[in-house]
Structures are given as C-alpha cells and as structure tokens.
Protein backbone atom coordinates (compact mmCIF):
# COMPACT_ATOMS: atom_id res chain seq x y z
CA UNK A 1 -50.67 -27.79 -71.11
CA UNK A 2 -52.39 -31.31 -70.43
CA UNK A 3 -48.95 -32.70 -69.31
CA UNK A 4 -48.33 -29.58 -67.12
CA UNK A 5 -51.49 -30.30 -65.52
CA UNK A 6 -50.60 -34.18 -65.31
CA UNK A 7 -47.29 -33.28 -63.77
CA UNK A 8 -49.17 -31.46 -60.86
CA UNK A 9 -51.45 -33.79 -60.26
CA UNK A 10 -48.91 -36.38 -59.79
CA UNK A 11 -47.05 -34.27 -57.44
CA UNK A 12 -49.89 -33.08 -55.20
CA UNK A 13 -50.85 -36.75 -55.04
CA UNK A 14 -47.19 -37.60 -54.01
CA UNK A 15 -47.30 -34.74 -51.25
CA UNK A 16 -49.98 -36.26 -49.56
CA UNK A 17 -49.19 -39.45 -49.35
CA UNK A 18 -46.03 -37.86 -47.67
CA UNK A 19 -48.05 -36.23 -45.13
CA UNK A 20 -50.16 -39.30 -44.45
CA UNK A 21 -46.77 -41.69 -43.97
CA UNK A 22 -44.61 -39.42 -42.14
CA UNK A 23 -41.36 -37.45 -42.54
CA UNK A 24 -39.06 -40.15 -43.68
CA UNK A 25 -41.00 -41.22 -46.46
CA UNK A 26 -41.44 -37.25 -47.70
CA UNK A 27 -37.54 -37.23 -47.81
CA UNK A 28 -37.48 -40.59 -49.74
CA UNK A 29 -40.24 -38.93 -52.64
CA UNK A 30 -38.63 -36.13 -52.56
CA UNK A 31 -35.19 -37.70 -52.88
CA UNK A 32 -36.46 -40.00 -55.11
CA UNK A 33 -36.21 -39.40 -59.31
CA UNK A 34 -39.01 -39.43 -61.00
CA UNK A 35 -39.42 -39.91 -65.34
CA UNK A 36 -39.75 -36.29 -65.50
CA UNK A 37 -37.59 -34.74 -63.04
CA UNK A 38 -34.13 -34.27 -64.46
CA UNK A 39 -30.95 -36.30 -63.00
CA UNK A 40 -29.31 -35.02 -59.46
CA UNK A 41 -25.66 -33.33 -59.97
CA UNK A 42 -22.76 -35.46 -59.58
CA UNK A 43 -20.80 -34.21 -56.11
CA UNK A 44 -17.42 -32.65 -57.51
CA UNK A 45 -14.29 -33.36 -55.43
CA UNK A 46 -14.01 -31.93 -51.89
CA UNK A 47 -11.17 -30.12 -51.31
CA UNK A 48 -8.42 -30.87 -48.75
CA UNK A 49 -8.59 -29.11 -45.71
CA UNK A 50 -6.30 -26.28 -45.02
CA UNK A 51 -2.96 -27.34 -43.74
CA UNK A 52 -3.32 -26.55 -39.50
CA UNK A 53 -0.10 -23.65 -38.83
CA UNK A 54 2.04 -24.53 -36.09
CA UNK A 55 3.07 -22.26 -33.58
CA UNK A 56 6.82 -22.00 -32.88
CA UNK A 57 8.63 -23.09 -29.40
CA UNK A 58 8.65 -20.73 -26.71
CA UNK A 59 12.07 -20.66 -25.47
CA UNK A 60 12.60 -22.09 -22.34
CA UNK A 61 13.57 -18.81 -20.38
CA UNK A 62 14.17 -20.52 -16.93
CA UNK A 63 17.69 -19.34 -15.38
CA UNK A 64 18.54 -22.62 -14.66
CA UNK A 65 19.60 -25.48 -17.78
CA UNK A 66 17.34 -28.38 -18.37
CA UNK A 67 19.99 -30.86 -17.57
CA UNK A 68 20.81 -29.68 -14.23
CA UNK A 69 16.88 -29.24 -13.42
CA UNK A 70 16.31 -33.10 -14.29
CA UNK A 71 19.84 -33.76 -12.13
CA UNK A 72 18.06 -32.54 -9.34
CA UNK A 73 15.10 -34.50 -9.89
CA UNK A 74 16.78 -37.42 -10.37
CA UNK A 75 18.77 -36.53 -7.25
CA UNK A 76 15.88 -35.82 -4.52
CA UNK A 77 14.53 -39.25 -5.52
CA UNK A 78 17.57 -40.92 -5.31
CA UNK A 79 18.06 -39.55 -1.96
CA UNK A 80 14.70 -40.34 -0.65
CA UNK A 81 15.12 -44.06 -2.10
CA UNK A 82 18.62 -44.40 -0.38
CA UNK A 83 16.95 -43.00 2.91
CA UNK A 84 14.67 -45.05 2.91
CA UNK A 85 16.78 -48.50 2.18
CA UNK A 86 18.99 -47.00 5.35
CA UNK A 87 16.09 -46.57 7.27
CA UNK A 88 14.88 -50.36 6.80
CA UNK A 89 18.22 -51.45 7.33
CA UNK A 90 19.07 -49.67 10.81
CA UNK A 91 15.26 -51.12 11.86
CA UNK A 92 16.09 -54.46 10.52
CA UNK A 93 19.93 -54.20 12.36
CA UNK A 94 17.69 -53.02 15.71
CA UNK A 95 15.63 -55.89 15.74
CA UNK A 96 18.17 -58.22 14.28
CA UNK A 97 16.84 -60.53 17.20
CA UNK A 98 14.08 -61.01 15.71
CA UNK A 99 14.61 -60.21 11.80
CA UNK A 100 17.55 -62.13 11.21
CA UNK A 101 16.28 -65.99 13.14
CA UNK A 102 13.09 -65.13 10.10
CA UNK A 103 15.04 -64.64 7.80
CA UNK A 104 16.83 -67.87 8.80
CA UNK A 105 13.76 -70.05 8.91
CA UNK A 106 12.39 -68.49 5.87
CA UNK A 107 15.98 -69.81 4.15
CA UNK A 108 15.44 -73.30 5.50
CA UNK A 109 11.63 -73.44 4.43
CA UNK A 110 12.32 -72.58 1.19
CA UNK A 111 14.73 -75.60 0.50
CA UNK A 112 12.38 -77.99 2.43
CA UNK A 113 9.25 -76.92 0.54
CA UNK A 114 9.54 -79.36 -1.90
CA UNK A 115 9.89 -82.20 0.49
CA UNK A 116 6.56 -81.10 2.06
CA UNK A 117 4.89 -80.67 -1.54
CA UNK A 118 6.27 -84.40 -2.47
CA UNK A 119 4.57 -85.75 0.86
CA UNK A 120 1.36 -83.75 0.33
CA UNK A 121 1.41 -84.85 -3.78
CA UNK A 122 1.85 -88.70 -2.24
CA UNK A 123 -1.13 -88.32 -0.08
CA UNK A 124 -0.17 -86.80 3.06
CA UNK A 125 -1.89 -84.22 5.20
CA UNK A 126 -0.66 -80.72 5.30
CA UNK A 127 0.34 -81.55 9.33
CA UNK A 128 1.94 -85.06 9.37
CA UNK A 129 4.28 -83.87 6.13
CA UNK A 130 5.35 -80.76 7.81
CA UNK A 131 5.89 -82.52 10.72
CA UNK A 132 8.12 -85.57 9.17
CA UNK A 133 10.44 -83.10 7.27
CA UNK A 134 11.01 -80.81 10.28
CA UNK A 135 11.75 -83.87 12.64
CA UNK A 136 13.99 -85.79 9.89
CA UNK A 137 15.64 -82.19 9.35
CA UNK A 138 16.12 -81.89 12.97
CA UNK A 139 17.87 -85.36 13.32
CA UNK A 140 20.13 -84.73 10.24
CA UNK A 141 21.48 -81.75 12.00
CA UNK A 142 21.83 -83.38 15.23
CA UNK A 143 23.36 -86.47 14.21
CA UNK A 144 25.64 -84.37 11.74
CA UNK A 145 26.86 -82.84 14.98
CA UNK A 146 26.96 -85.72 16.81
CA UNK A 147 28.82 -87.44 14.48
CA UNK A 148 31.54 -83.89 14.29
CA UNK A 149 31.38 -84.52 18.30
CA UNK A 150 32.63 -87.79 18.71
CA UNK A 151 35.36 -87.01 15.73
CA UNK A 152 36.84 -84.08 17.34
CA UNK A 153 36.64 -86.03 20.85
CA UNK A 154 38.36 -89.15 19.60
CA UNK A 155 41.30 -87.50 17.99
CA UNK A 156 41.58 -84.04 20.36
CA UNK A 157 44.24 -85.21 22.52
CA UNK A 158 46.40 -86.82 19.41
CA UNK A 159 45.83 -83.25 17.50
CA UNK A 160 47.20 -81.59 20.86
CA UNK A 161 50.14 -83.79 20.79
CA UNK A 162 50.51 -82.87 17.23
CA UNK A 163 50.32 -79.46 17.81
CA UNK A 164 52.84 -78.88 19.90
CA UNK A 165 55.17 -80.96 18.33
CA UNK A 166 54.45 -78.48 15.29
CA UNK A 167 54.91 -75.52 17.84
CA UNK A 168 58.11 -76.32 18.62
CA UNK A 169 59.02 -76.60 14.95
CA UNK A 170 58.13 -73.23 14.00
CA UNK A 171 59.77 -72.06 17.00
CA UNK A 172 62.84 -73.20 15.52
CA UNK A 173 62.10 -71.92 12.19
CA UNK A 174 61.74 -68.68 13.54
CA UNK A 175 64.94 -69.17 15.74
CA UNK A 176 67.05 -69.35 12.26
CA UNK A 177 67.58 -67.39 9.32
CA UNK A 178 66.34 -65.22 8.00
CA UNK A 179 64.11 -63.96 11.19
CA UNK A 180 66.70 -65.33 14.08
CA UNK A 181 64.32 -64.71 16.87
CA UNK A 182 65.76 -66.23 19.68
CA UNK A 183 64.08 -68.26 22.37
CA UNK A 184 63.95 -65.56 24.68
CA UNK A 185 62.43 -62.75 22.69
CA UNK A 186 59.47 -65.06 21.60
CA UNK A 187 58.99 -65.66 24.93
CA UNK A 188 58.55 -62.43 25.72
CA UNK A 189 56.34 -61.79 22.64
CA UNK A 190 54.35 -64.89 24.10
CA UNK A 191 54.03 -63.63 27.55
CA UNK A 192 52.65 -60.06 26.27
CA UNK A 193 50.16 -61.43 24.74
CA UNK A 194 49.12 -63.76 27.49
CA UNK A 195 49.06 -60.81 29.86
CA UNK A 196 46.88 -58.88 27.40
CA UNK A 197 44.17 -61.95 27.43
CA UNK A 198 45.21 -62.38 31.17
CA UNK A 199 43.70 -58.81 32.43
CA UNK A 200 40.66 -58.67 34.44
CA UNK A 201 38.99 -56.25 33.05
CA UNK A 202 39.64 -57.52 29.69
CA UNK A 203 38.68 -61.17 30.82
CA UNK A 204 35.59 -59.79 32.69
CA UNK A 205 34.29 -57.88 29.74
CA UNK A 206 35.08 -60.79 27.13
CA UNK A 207 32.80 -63.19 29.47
CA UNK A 208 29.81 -60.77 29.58
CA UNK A 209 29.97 -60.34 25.98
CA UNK A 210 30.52 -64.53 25.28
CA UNK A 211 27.67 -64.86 27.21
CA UNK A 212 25.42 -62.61 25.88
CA UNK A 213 26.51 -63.86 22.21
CA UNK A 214 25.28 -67.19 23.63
CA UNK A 215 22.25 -66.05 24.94
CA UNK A 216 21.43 -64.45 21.30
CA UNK A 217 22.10 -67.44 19.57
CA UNK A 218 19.66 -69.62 21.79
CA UNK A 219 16.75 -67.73 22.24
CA UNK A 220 17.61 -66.98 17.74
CA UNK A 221 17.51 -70.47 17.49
CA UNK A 222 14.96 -71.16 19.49
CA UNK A 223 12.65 -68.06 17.16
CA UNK A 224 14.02 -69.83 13.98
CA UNK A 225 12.83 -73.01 14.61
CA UNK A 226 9.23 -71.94 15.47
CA UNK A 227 8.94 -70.23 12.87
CA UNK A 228 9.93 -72.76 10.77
CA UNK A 229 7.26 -75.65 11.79
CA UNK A 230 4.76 -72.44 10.36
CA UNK A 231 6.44 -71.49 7.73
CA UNK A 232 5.94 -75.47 6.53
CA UNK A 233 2.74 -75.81 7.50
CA UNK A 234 0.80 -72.34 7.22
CA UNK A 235 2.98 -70.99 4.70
CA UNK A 236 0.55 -70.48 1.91
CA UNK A 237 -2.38 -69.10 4.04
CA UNK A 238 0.56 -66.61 5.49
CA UNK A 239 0.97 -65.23 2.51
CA UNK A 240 -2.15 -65.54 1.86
CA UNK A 241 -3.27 -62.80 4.61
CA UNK A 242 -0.15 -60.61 3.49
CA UNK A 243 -1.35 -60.57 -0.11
CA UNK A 244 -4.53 -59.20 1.39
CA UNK A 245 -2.88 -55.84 2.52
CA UNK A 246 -1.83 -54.68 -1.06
CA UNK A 247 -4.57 -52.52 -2.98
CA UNK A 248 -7.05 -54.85 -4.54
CA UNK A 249 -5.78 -53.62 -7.84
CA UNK A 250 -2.11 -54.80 -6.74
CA UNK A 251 -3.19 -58.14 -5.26
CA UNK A 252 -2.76 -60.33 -8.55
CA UNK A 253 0.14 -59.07 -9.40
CA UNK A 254 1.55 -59.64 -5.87
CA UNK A 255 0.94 -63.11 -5.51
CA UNK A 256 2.30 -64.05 -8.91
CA UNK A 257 5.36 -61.73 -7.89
CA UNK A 258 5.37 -63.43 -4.48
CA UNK A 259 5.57 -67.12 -6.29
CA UNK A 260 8.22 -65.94 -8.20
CA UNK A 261 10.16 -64.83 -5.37
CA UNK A 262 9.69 -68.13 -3.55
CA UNK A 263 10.53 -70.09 -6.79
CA UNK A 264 13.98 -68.06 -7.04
CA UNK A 265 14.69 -68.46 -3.25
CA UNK A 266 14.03 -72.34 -3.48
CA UNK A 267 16.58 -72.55 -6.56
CA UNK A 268 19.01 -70.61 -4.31
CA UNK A 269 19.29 -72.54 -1.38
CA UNK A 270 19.44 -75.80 -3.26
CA UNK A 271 22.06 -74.61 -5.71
CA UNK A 272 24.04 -73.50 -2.20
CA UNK A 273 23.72 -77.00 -0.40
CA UNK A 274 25.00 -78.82 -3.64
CA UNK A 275 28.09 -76.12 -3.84
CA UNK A 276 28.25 -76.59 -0.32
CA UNK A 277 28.61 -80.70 -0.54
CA UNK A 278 30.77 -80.56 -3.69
CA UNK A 279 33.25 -78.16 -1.23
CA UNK A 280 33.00 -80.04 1.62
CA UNK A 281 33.46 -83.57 0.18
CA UNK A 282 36.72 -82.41 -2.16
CA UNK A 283 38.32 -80.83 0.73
CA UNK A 284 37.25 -83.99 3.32
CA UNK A 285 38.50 -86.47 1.00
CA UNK A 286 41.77 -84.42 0.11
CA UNK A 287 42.59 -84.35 3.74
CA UNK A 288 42.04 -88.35 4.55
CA UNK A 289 44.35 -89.10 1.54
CA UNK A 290 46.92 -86.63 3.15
CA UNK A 291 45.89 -88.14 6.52
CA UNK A 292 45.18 -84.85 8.52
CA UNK A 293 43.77 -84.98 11.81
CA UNK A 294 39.95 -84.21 12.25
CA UNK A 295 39.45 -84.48 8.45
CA UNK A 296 35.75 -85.20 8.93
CA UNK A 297 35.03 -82.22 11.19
CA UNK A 298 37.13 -79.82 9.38
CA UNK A 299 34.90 -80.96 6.10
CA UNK A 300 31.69 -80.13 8.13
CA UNK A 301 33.28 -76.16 9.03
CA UNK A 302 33.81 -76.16 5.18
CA UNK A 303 30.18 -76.63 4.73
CA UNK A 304 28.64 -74.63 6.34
CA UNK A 305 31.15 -71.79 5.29
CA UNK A 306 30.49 -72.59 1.90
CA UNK A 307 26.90 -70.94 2.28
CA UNK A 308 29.13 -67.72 2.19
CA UNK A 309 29.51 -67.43 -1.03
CA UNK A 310 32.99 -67.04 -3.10
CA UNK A 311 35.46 -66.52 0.44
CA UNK A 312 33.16 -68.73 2.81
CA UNK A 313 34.79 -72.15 1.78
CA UNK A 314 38.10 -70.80 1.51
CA UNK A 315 38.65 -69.24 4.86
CA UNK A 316 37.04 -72.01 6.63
CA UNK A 317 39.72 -74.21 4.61
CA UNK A 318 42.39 -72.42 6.33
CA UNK A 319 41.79 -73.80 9.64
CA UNK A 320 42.13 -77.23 7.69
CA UNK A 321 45.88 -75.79 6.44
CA UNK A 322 46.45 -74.80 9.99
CA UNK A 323 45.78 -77.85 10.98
CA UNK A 324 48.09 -79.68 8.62
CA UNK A 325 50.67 -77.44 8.94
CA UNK A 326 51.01 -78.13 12.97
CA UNK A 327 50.13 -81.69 12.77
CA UNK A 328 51.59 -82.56 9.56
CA UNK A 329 54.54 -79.87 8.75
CA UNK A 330 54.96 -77.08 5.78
CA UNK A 331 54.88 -79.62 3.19
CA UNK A 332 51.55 -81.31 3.48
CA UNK A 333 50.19 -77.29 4.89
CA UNK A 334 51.64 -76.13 1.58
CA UNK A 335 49.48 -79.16 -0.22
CA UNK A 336 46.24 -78.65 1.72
CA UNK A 337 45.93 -75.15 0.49
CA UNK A 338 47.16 -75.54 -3.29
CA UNK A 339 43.98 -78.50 -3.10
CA UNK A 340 42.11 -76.03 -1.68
CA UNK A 341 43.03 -73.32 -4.38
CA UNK A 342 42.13 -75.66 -7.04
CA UNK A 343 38.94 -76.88 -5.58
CA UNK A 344 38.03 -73.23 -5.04
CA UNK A 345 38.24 -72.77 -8.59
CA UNK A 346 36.62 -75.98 -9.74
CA UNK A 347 33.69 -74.61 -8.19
CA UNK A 348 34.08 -71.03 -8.88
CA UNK A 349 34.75 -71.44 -12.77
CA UNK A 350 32.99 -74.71 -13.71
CA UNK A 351 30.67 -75.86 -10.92
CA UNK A 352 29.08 -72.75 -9.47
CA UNK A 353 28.05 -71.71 -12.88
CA UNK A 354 26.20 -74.58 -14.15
CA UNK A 355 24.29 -75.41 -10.96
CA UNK A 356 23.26 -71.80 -9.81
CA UNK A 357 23.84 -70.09 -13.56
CA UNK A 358 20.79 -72.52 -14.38
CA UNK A 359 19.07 -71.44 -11.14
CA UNK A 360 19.65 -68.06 -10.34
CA UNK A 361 21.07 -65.16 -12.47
CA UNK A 362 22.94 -63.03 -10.70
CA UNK A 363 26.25 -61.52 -12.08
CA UNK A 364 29.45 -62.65 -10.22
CA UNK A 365 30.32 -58.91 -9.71
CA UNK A 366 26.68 -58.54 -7.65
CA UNK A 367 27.98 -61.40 -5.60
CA UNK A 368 31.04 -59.58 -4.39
CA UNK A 369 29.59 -56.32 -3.96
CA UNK A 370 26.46 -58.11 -2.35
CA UNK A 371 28.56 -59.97 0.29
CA UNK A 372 31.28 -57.10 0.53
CA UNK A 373 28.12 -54.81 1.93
CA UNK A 374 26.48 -57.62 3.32
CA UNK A 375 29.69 -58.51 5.83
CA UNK A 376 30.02 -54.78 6.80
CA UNK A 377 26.34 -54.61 7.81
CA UNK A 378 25.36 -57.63 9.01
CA UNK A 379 28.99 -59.70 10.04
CA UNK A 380 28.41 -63.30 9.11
CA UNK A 381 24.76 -63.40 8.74
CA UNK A 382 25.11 -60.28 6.44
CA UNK A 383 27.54 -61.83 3.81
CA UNK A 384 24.67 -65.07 3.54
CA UNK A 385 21.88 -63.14 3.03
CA UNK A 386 23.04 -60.96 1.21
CA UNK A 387 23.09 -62.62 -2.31
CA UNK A 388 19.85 -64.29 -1.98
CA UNK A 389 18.40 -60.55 -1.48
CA UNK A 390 20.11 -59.79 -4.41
CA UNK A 391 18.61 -62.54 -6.16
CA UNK A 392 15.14 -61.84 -5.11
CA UNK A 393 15.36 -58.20 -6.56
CA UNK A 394 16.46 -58.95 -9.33
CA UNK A 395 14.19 -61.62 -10.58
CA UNK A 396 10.96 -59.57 -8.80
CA UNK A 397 12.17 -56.49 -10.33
CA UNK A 398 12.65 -58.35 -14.07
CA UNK A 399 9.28 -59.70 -13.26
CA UNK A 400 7.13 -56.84 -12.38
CA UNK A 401 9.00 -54.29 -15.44
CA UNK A 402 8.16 -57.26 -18.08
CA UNK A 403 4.51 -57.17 -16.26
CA UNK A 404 3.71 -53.65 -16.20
CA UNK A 405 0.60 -52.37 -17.01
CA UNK A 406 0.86 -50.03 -19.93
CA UNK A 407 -1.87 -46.99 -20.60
CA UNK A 408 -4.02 -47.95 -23.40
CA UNK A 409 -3.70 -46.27 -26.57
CA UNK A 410 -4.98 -43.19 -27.64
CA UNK A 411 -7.27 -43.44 -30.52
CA UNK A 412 -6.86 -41.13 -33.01
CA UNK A 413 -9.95 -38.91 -34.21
C-alpha cells in the first residue's frame, strides 16, 4: 500500500511538470521508462506489402497496323523536311545574285581568317590587318592573272601555228583507215557547223546571253568583294547580332555550334588550296618537261578546277591534252593524260586523304553525291559548294546530337 501510494505520487508529480514544460517534454516522460514501469515491446517484423496486380494490355483495336501508322508519321515529316530544303533552295537559286557572291566571300574569309588573327595576335588593329590581307589577297590574284596574261600572249600566235599544223594531221587521220572521210565530206561537216554558229538569230541570242553572263559576274564580283572586307573585319560582331535572334535558351549553344562551323569551313578551304597546288604544280611541271605550249596557264585552269572536287582537276587537264595533242601530236596527248591519270590518283588515294581526312570527315561517297546534286542545281558554283555544305552538316549535326540536352531523371519514390 505505501509503495502504491509512492508510485502515485511520483506520477502526479511527473504530470505536472509536463504541463508546466510543454507538450514535448510530456511525450518524453511519458515515453520515458521508469524503475517501476515494465520494459516497452520489441516491434515484430513488418510485413511486405502486397504484391501491386497488373492489369493486362488492351489490344490495340485500330484498323490500321502499327507499322504502317509510324510509316506515315515518319513520312509527313519527311515530306515537310524535303519541302522545306526545296523551298530554301529555289529562294537561294532566285536570288543566286546575291546568295551565291556570299557564299563566295564567306569561302574566302574563312581561309584568310587566320592571317587576320596572326596580325591581330602580333599587335595589329582589327582595321589595318583586315585591310593588309585583303589588299595582299587582291594583288596575288591580280598578278596571278597577270602573270597567265602575258603567258598566253607571248606564246598565242606559236600555239595557233601549232594548232593548225595539228589540224591538218587529224584531218589526215581521219582521211585513212579505218574512218576514210574524205576531204570533201569533212568539209561539209565543217561548213554545217559554221552555218549553225553563223545564224543570226542564233548569234544575236548567244550575244545577249554572253553579255548578261558578264554583267552577272561583275556586279557578283563586285558583291563578293564587299562583303569580304566585312566579313574580315566585322565578322565576329556579325555573328554576334545573328546569335542574338535564337531563343535565349538556344544562344549558347549557337555560338559554340557557330565556332564549330567556322573551324570546319577554315580546315576546308585550306585542305582545298593545298590539293589545289599539289594538282596544279604536278600537272605544270609534267607539261614543261614534255614542253607543251602555255604550260604555265594551263597549270593555273588546273587550279582553280581543282576546287571542284574529284572531276574538277581532271577535266580542266583535258584542255592541257588538247593542247598537246594539236601542238605536240598523239604521242605526247596520249602522255599528258596517262600523267594526268596518275596524278589524279596520287591525290585521290594518298594525298586527299591525309590533308582533308585530318581536316574534314566527310565520306568519299558524300563527295560524289554532294557534287553530283550540287552540278545539277547550281552548274559550277553548285558542284564547289556543295561539299563544304556537306561538311558543315555534318560536323554541326555530330556536334549538336553529342550536345543535347537530356531530361533529367526521374527520381524514384
């Protein structure tokens, strides 16, 4: 009885001083074991929860299979993607005038870049090294045609004399076996086909049209290279402001897209001119040994066709194998082009791939079918930009899928 009574006192002493400290410390005393109170339970295990039923697949009832249904998905968008390429392509095709002397300087500015970074690095302000590499480009190109200029004027009338010398030769040719044309149905054959150039109408028209052409190409040239002083000097503030019109979210990944781009382009055209000098200099020194006329001038039409890419250099070596075949004869013709062959192949098999292999990536099929499509949209210009388009995607494209933002995960619980 006198511990009962001890036991209660102790706990109404405990209740109040519960009350007086506040809620958490009544759960703590009453939590709390005390000598006489007996030991809390031991929690037993809890039990796994019950395993969650899952509901079978409702059949997919729609009259039409799955496969075709994501066909025509896959179709719609396809179409819409290809309608829209078209539709940038007749624009750019409209305004070609315009689009394609850009495109031009925007070639030339990305292989003088680094001559304007070099000067800037050294000191230079942003104006005086634009200015010096446009100027020393300028006189490069000029005195490279100067230089073709006084070639082709110096040795013209000799390469006439030549010529018809070689005429006459492969009138005879044809005059024997097996074709035995004689002289007076070639010169029938001849006379057609003067009389076809020889009609007015024909001769009008083919005058309008030369001298439109030759309009084009001025005012082109002319667009190109004001464009390119700005793309040297203002380039980076250019794209700069064009960064500025992609969603704010989009911007970073623009630019560094954009560099990339530029980087790629750079490589390109570099790569190109050293192809292009390797061609031109095999070729030029192939025909001095073999003394054909105009060797130098011939090796400058190789250069620049080498910037068409795997049949530029070879069809403007033809006219060199023309040349040596009326100047020269069939032997040293026959010659010329087995050089040319082998030089073709030097570069396509050994010197191509190291210099733009290291540069640019692009599969040799992606070149033909670049510069196949390329010369049935856009003629000559077509067939040289093609490939560097086809480089740009395909480095921007590898760039932005290896930089895409992914969702984050989705945590579990």
């Amino acid at each position: 009885m006198v511990r009962m009574t001890r036991w209660l006192t102790d706990v109404r002493q405990r209740l109040a001083q519960a009350a007086e400290s506040g809620p958490a410390a009544t759960s703590d005393a009453v939590d709390a074991p005390t000598a006489e109170s007996p030991p809390a339970a031991q929690p037993g295990p809890v039990p796994p929860p019950p395993a969650t039923t899952t509901s079978p697949p409702v059949p997919d009832r729609h009259p039409v299979p799955r496969v075709v249904r994501d066909a025509a998905e896959w179709s719609w968008r396809l179409l819409i993607i290809a309608a829209a390429v078209a539709g940038v392509g007749w624009l750019a095709w409209e305004l070609r005038l315009v689009i394609f002397p850009l495109v031009a300087a925007l070639l030339l500015a990305a292989g003088l870049q680094p001559l304007v970074r070099r000067l800037r690095m050294a000191g230079w302000a942003r104006g005086p090294a634009s200015a010096v590499v446009f100027v020393g480009f300028l006189l490069v190109v000029v005195g490279s045609l100067t230089l073709v200029g006084n070639a082709v004027g110096g040795q013209f009338q000799d390469v006439v004399d030549q010529a018809e010398e070689g005429l006459q030769e492969v009138r005879d040719w044809l005059a024997g076996p097996p074709f035995s044309i004689d002289e007076a149905q070639l010169d029938r054959y001849i006379d057609r086909a003067v009389a076809i150039f020889q009609d007015d109408s024909a001769v009008t028209e083919q005058a309008a049209t030369a001298a439109t052409v030759a309009i084009e190409i001025l005012v082109g040239l002319a667009l190109a290279l004001f464009a390119l002083i700005f793309f040297l000097y203002d380039g980076e503030r250019i794209w700069t402001w064009l960064v500025r019109l992609f969603p704010s979210r989009a911007r970073a990944r623009a630019a560094a897209a954009g560099d990339v781009a530029w980087l790629t382009l750079g490589q390109y055209i570099r790569g190109t001119v050293l192809v292009a000098l390797f061609d031109a200099v095999t070729i030029t020194i192939l025909l001095f040994i073999l003394q054909v006329p105009l060797a130098l001038p011939l090796g400058v039409l190789v250069f620049f066709g080498a910037f068409v890419p795997l049949i530029g250099a070879f069809v403007t070596g033809t006219v060199a194998v023309l040349v040596a075949l009326v100047t020269q004869g069939l032997l040293i013709a026959i010659v010329v082009l087995v050089g040319l062959i082998v030089v073709q192949q030097i570069e396509s098999n050994i010197f191509q791939p190291f210099i733009l292999g290291r540069m640019v990536s692009v599969h040799p099929l992606a070149v033909a079918v670049a510069v196949a499509i390329g010369t049935l949209a856009g003629s000559i210009i077509g067939a040289i930009i093609a490939v560097p388009i086809i480089a740009l995607v395909n480095t921007v494209g590898s760039y932005l899928a290896s930089t895409r933002e992914r969702p984050p995960p989705v945590s579990s619980g």
